[in-house]
Protein backbone atom coordinates (compact mmCIF):
# COMPACT_ATOMS: atom_id res chain seq x y z
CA UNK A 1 -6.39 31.20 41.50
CA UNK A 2 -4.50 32.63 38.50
CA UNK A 3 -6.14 33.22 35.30
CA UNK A 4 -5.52 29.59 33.04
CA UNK A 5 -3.32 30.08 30.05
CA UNK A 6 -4.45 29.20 26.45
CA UNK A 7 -3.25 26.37 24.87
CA UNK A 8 -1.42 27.37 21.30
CA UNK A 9 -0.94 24.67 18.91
CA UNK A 10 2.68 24.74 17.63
CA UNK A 11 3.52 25.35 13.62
CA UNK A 12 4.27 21.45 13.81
CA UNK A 13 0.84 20.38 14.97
CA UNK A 14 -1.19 22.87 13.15
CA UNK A 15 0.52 21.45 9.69
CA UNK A 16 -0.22 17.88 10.51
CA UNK A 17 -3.94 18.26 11.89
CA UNK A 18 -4.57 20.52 8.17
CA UNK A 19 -2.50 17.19 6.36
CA UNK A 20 -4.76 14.86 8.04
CA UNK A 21 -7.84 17.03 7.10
CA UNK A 22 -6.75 17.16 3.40
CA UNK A 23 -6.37 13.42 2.90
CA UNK A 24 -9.74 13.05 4.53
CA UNK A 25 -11.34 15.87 2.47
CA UNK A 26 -9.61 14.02 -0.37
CA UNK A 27 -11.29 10.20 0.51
CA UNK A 28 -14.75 11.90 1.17
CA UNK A 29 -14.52 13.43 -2.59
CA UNK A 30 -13.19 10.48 -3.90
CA UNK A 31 -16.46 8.44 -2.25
CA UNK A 32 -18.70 11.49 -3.75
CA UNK A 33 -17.42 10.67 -7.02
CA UNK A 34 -17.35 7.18 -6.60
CA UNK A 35 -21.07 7.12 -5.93
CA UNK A 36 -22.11 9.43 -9.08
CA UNK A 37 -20.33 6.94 -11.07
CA UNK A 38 -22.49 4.03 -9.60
CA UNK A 39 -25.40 6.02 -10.14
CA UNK A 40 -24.88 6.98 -14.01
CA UNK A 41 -23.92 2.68 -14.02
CA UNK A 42 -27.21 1.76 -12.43
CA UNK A 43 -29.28 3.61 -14.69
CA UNK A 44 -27.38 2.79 -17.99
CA UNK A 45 -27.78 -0.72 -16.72
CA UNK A 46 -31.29 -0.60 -15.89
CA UNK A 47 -32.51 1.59 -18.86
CA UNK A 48 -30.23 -1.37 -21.49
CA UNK A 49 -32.28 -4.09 -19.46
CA UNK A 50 -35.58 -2.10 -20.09
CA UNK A 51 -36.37 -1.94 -16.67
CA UNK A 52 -37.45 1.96 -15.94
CA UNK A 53 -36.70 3.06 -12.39
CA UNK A 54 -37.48 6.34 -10.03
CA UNK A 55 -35.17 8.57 -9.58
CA UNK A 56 -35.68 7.41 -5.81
CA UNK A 57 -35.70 3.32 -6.62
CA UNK A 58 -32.39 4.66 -8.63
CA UNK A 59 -30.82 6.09 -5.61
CA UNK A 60 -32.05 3.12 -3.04
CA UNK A 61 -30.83 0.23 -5.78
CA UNK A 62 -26.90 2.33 -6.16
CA UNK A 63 -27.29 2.02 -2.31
CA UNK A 64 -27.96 -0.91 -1.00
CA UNK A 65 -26.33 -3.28 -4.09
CA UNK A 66 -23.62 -1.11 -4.82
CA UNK A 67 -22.07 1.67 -2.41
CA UNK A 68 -23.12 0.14 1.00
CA UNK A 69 -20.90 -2.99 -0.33
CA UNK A 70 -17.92 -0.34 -0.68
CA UNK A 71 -18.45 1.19 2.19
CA UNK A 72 -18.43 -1.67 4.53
CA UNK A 73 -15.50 -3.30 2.70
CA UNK A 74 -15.11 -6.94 4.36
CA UNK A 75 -17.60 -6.19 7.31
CA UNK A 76 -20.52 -6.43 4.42
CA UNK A 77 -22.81 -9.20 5.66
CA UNK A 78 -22.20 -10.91 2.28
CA UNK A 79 -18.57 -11.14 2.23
CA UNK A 80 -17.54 -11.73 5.91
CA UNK A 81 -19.33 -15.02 6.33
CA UNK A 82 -16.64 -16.85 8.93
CA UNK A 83 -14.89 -13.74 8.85
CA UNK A 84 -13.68 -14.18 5.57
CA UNK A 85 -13.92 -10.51 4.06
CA UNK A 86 -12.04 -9.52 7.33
CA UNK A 87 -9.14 -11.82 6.32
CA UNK A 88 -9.15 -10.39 2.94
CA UNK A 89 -8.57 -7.47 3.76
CA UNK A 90 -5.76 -7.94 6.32
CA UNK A 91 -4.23 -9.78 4.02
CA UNK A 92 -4.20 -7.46 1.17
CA UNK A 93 -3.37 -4.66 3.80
CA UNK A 94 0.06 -5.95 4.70
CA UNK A 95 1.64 -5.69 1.28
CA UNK A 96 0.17 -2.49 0.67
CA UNK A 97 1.52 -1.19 3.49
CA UNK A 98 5.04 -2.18 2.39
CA UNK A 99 4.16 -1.07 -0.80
CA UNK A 100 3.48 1.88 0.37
CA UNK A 101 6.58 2.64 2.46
CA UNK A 102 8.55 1.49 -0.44
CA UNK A 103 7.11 4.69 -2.32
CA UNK A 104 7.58 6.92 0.77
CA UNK A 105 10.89 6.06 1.83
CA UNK A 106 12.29 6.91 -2.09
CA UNK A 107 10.08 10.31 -1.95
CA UNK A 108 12.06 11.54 1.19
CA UNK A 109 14.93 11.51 -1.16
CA UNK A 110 13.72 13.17 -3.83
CA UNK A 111 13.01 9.76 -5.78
CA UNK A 112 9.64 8.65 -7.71
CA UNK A 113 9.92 4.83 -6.77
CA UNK A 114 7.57 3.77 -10.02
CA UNK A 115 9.18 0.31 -9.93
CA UNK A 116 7.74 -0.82 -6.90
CA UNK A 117 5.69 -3.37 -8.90
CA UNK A 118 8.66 -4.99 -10.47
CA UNK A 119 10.46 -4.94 -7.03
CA UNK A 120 7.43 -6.69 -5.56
CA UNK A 121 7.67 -9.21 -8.29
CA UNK A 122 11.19 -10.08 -7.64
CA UNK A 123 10.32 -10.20 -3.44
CA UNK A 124 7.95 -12.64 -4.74
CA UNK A 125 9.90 -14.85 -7.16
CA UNK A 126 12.82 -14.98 -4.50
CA UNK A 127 10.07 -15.82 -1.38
CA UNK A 128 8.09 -18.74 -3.23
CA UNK A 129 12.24 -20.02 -4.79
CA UNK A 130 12.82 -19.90 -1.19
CA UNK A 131 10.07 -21.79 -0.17
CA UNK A 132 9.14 -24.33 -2.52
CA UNK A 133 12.72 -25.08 -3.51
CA UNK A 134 15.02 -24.35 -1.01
CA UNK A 135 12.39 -25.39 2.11
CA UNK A 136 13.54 -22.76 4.32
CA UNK A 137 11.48 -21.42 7.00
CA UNK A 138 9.09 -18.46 6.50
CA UNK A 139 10.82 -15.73 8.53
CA UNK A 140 13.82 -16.68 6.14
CA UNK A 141 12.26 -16.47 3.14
CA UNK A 142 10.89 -13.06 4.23
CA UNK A 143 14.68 -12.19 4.22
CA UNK A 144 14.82 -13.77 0.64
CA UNK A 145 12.32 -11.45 -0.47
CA UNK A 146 13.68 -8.42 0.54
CA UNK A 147 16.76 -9.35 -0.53
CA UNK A 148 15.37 -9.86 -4.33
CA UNK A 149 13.29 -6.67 -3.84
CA UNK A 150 16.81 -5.04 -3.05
CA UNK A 151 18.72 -6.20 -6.05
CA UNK A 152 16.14 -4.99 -8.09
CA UNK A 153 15.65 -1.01 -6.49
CA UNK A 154 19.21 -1.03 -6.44
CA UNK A 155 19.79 -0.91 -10.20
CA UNK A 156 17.54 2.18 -10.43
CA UNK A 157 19.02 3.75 -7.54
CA UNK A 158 23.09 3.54 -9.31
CA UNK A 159 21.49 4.43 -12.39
CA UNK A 160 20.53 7.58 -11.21
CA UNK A 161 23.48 8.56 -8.62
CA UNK A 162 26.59 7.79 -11.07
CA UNK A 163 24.81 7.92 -14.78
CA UNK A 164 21.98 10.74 -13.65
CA UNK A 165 19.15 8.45 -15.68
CA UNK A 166 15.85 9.32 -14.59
CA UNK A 167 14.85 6.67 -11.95
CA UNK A 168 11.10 6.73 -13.82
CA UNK A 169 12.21 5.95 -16.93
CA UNK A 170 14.81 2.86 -15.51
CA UNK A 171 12.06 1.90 -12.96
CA UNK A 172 9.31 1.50 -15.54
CA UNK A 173 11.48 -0.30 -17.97
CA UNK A 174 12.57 -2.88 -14.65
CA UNK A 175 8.71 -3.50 -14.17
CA UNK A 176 8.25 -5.52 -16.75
CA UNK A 177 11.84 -6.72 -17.35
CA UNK A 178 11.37 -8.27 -13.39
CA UNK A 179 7.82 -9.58 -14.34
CA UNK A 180 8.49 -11.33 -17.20
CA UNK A 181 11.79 -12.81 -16.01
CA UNK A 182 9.80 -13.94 -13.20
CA UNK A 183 7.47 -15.53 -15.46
CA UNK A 184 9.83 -17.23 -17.28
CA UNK A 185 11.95 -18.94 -14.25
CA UNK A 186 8.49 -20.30 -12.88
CA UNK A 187 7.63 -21.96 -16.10
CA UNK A 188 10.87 -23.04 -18.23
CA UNK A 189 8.76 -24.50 -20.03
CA UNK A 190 6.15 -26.43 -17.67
CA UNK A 191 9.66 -28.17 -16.39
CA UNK A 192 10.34 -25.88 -13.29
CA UNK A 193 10.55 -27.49 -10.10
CA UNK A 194 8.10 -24.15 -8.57
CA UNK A 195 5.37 -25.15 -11.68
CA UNK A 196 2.39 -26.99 -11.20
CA UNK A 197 1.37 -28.28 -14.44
CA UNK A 198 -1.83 -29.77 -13.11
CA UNK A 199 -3.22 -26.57 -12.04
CA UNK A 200 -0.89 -24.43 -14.40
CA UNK A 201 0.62 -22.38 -11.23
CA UNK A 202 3.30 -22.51 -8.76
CA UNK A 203 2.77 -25.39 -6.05
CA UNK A 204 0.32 -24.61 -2.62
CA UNK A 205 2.86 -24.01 0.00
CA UNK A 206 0.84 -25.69 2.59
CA UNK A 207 1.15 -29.22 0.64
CA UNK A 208 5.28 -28.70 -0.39
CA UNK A 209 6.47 -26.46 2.67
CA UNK A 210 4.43 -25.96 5.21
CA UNK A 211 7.04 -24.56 7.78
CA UNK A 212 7.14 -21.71 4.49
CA UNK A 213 3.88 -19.99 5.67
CA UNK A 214 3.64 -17.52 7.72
CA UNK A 215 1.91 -18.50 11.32
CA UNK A 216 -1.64 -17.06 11.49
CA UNK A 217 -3.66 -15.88 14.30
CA UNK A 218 -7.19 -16.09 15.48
CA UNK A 219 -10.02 -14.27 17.69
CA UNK A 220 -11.88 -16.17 20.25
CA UNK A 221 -15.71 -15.52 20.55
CA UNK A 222 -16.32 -17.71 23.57
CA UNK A 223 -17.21 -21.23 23.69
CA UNK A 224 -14.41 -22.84 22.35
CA UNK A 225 -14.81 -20.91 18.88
CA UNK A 226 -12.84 -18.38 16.86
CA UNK A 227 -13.53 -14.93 14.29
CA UNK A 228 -12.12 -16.29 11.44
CA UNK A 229 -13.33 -19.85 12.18
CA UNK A 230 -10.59 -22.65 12.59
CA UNK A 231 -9.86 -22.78 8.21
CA UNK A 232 -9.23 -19.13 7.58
CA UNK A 233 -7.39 -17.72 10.15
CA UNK A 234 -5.01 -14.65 8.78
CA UNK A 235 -1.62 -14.34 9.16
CA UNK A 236 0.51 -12.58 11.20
CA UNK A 237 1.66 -10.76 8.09
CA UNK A 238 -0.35 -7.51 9.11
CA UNK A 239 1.54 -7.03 12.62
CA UNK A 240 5.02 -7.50 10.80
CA UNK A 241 4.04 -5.00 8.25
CA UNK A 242 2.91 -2.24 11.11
CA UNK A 243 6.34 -2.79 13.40
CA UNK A 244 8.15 -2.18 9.73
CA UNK A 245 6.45 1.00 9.44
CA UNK A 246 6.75 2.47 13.08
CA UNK A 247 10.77 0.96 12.00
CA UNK A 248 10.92 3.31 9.06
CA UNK A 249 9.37 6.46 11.06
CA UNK A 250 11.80 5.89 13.86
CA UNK A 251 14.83 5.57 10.54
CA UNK A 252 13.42 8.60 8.66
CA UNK A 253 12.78 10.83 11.95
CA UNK A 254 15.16 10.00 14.61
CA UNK A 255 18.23 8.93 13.24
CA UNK A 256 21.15 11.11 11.67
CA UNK A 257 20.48 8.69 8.41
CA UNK A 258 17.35 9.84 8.32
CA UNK A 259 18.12 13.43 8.08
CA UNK A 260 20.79 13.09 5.70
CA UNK A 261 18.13 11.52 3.25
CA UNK A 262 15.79 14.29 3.83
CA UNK A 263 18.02 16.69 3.44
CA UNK A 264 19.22 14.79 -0.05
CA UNK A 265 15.63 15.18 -0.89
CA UNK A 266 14.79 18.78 0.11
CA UNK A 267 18.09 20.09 -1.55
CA UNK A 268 20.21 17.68 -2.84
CA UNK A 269 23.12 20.62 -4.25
CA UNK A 270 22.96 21.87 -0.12
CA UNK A 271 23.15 18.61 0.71
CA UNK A 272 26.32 17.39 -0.51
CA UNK A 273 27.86 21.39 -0.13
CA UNK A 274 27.52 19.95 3.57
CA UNK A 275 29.05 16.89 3.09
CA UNK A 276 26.49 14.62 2.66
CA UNK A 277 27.27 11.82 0.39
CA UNK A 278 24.09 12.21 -2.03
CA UNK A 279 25.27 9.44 -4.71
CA UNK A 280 25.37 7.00 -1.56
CA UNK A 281 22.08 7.48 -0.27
CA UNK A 282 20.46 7.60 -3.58
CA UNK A 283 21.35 4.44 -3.93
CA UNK A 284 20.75 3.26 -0.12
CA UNK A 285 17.42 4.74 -0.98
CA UNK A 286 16.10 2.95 -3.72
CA UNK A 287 17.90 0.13 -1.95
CA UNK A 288 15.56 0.12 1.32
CA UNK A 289 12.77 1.27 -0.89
CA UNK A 290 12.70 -1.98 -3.24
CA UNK A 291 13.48 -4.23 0.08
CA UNK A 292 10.34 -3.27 0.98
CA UNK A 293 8.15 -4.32 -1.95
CA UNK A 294 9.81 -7.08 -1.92
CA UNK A 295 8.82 -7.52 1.85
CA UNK A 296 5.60 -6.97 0.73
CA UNK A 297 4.89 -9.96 -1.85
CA UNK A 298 6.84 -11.95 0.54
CA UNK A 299 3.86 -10.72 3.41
CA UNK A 300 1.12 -11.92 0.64
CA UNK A 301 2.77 -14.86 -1.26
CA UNK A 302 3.81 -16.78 2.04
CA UNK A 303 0.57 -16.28 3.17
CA UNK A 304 -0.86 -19.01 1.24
CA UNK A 305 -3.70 -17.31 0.12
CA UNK A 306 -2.79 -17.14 -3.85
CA UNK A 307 0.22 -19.05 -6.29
CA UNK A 308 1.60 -17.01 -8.75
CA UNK A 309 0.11 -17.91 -12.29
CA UNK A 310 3.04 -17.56 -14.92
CA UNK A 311 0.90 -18.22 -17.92
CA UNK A 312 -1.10 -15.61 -17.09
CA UNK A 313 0.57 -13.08 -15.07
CA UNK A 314 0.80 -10.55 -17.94
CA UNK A 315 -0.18 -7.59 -15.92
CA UNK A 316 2.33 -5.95 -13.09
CA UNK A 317 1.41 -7.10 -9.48
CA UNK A 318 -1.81 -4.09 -8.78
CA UNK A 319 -0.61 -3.62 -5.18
CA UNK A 320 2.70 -2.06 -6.69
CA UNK A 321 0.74 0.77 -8.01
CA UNK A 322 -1.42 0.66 -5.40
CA UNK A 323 1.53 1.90 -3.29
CA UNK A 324 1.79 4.81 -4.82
CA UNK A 325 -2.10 5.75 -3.90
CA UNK A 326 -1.26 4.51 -0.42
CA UNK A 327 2.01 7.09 -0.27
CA UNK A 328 0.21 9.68 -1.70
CA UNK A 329 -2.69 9.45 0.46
CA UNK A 330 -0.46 9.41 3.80
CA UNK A 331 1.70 12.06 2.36
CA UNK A 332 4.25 10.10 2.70
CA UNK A 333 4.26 9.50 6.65
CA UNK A 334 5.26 5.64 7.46
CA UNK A 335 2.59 6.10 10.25
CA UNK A 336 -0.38 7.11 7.69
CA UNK A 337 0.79 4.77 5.51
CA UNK A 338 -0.74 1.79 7.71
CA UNK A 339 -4.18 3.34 8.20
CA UNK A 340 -4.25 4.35 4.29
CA UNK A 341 -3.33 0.83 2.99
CA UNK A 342 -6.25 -0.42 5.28
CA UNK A 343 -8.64 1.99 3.13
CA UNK A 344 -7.41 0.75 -0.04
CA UNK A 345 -7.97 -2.29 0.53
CA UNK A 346 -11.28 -1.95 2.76
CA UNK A 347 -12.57 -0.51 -0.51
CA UNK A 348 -10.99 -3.13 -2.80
CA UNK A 349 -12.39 -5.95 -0.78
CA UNK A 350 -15.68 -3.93 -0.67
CA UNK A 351 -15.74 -3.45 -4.73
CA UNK A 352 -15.53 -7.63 -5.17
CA UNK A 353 -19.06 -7.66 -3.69
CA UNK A 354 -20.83 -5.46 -5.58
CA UNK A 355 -24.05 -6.56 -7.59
CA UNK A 356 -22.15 -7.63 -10.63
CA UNK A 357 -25.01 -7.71 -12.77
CA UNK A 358 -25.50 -4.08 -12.06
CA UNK A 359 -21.75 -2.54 -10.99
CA UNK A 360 -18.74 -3.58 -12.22
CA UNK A 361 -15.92 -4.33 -9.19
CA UNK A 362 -13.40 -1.82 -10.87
CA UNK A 363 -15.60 0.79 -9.35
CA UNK A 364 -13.90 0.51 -6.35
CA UNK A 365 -10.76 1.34 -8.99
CA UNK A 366 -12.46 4.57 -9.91
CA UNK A 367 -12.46 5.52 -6.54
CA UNK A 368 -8.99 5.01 -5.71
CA UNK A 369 -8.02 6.67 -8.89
CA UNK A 370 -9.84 9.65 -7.65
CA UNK A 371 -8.42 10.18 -4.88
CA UNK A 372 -4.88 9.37 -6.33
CA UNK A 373 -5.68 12.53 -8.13
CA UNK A 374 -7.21 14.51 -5.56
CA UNK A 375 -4.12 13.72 -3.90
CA UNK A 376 -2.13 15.53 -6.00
CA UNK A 377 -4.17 18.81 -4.67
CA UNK A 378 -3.61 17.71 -1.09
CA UNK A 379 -1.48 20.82 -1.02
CA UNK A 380 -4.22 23.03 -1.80
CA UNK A 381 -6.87 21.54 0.18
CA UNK A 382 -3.93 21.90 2.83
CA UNK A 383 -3.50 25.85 2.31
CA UNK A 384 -7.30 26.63 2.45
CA UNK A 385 -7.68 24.19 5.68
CA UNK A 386 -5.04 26.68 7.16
CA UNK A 387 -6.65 29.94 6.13
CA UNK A 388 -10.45 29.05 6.82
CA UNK A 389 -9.54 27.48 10.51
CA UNK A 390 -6.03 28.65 11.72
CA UNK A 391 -5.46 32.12 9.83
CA UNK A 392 -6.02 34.25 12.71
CA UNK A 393 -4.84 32.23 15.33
CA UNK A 394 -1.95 32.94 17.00
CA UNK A 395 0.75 29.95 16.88
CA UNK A 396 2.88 29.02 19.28
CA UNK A 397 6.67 29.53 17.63
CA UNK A 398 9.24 27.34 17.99
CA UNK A 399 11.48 28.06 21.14
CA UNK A 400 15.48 26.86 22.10
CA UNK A 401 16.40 24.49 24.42
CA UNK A 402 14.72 21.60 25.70
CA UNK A 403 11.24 22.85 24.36
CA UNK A 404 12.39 22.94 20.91
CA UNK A 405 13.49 19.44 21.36
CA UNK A 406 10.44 18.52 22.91
């Protein structure tokens, strides 16, 4: 028999295994942190309340009523009574994965989609319009959204092919112009026909339209019951936000649309030397990119989980900027968005059920801020991943023909 020859990782592989390691070096550091910050809490906390502590008791108490809580996300014992922390956090996953793409797609091109919050709003003033006023079914007022989310990405996007305005500066300045518009259309004055002035928000879909929600979906355990138990079954929000994603891989990778956006992004001058019309995908960009925030709060809103609060919505929609920690952390691949999304809000959902008393739930914030950051030395960690593990192999180079394709 003839001597067995080595397997060689091509460039392609090598650069996404050392990606994949520097997003999880990144998460691990971000945890590390996270857990100092708990620790410095707990004993700031304990020493205020007069109640001295071991180092040891310190490190057992940060533990079990603090980190383990994060860790576990909606799977702590606590929070996923009837499977409810589970549905939590698939239903804060599926707008953060459109989120998510909505930051990705723009940063093929070049872009820095900050106003995915204010796109989000819009998807969510034109889903719940949709829904509670118009009575149209939920699949089209997930069209509704998008379409608002649109509209609003577009602006950004002409702004910045024909006028060359930053898209940061005209995305920031839409945020707030979208949220409170928003605000204002839902209230009018407690006379809207979306207000509730009994419970000062807009009115439960499930009572006004309940062919607007989005169908759910359940486990069975055996004997006749469910995961989620027969009140708080998810919905199939989650599932429509994954098939989106694989959608926008398959757009971005495979398709001659695709390219020409990359190639917008990589060099925009080359691009449009070689005829690609860079003012029209800017614009098709930010486009896509705000249709799918605005997928996003249409994922969330429809789910019938929350009513937007005009009276007190003062702060831009979190999952918006959450997006961009969800991007980041995939490095921009539709796939990794999905499982990054999950982590965000695994950890979210985790943070809620904290010991109050002892750790605040923006903890969970710190973390995610940290590894926004660390994020931004993904490249690094990247390069020394290479050198320490693939420096002195040998890598396979790319060849013509039908292996190159392959």
């Amino acid at each position: 028999m003839g001597k067995k020859k080595p397997v060689r990782l091509s460039g392609n592989t090598v650069s996404g295994f050392a990606t994949l390691l520097a997003s999880l070096e990144c998460i691990v550091l971000g945890l590390v942190v996270g857990y100092i910050a708990l620790l410095i809490l707990g004993a700031i906390t304990a020493a205020q309340g007069g109640n001295s502590m071991t180092f040891g008791e310190l490190l057992k108490t940060t533990w079990e009523k603090g980190f383990k809580a994060i860790l576990q996300g909606g799977f702590f014992k606590t929070a996923n009574t009837l499977g409810m922390g589970v549905r939590m956090e698939i239903i804060q996953a599926a707008p953060l994965i459109m989120t998510g793409l909505s930051v990705a797609f723009a940063f093929k091109t070049g872009l820095f989609n900050i106003g995915a919050a204010g796109q989000y709003t819009l998807g969510a003033f034109f889903a719940l319009y949709s829904a509670i006023v118009l009575k149209m079914p939920w699949w089209a007022c997930l069209i509704a959204s998008m379409l608002g989310g649109a509209l609003w990405g577009a602006v950004p996007g002409i702004f910045k092919a024909y006028l060359n305005v930053n898209e940061v500066i005209t995305s920031i300045m839409f945020n707030w112009i979208g949220l409170y518009a928003v605000n204002t259309l839902m209230y009018q004055g407690g006379t809207s026909v979306m207000y509730n002035t009994n419970t000062t928000k807009t009115y439960v879909l499930k009572q006004v339209s309940p062919g607007s929600v989005l169908p759910t979906f359940n486990i069975p355990t055996g004997e006749g019951k469910t995961y989620f138990g027969p009140m708080f079954a998810p919905t199939i929000g989650i599932f429509i936000a994954i098939a989106v994603a694989v959608l926008v891989w398959v757009v971005v990778n495979k398709t001659v649309f695709g390219y020409e956006l990359r190639a917008c992004g990589l060099n925009k001058n080359a691009a449009e030397y070689a005829g690609i019309a860079d003012k029209r995908n800017i614009v098709l960009s930010m486009t896509i990119a705000g249709a799918l925030a605005g997928l996003g709060a249409g994922l969330f809103y429809l789910s019938g989980s929350k009513e937007w609060e005009p009276l007190v919505s003062t702060n831009l929609p979190a999952a918006g900027f959450n997006g961009i920690s969800v991007a980041l952390l995939a490095s921009s691949n539709p796939i990794g968005c999905i499982f990054s999304a999950i982590f965000v809000a695994h950890i979210t959902v985790g943070g809620s059920y904290m010991n109050a008393s002892l750790f605040p739930s923006e903890v969970a914030d710190i973390i995610s801020g940290v590894v926004i950051y660390l994020c931004a030395f993904a490249l690094l960690f990247k390069s020394g991943i290479l050198k320490t593990f693939f420096s002195g192999k040998k890598q396979k180079p790319a060849e013509s023909g039908k292996e190159a394709e392959a």
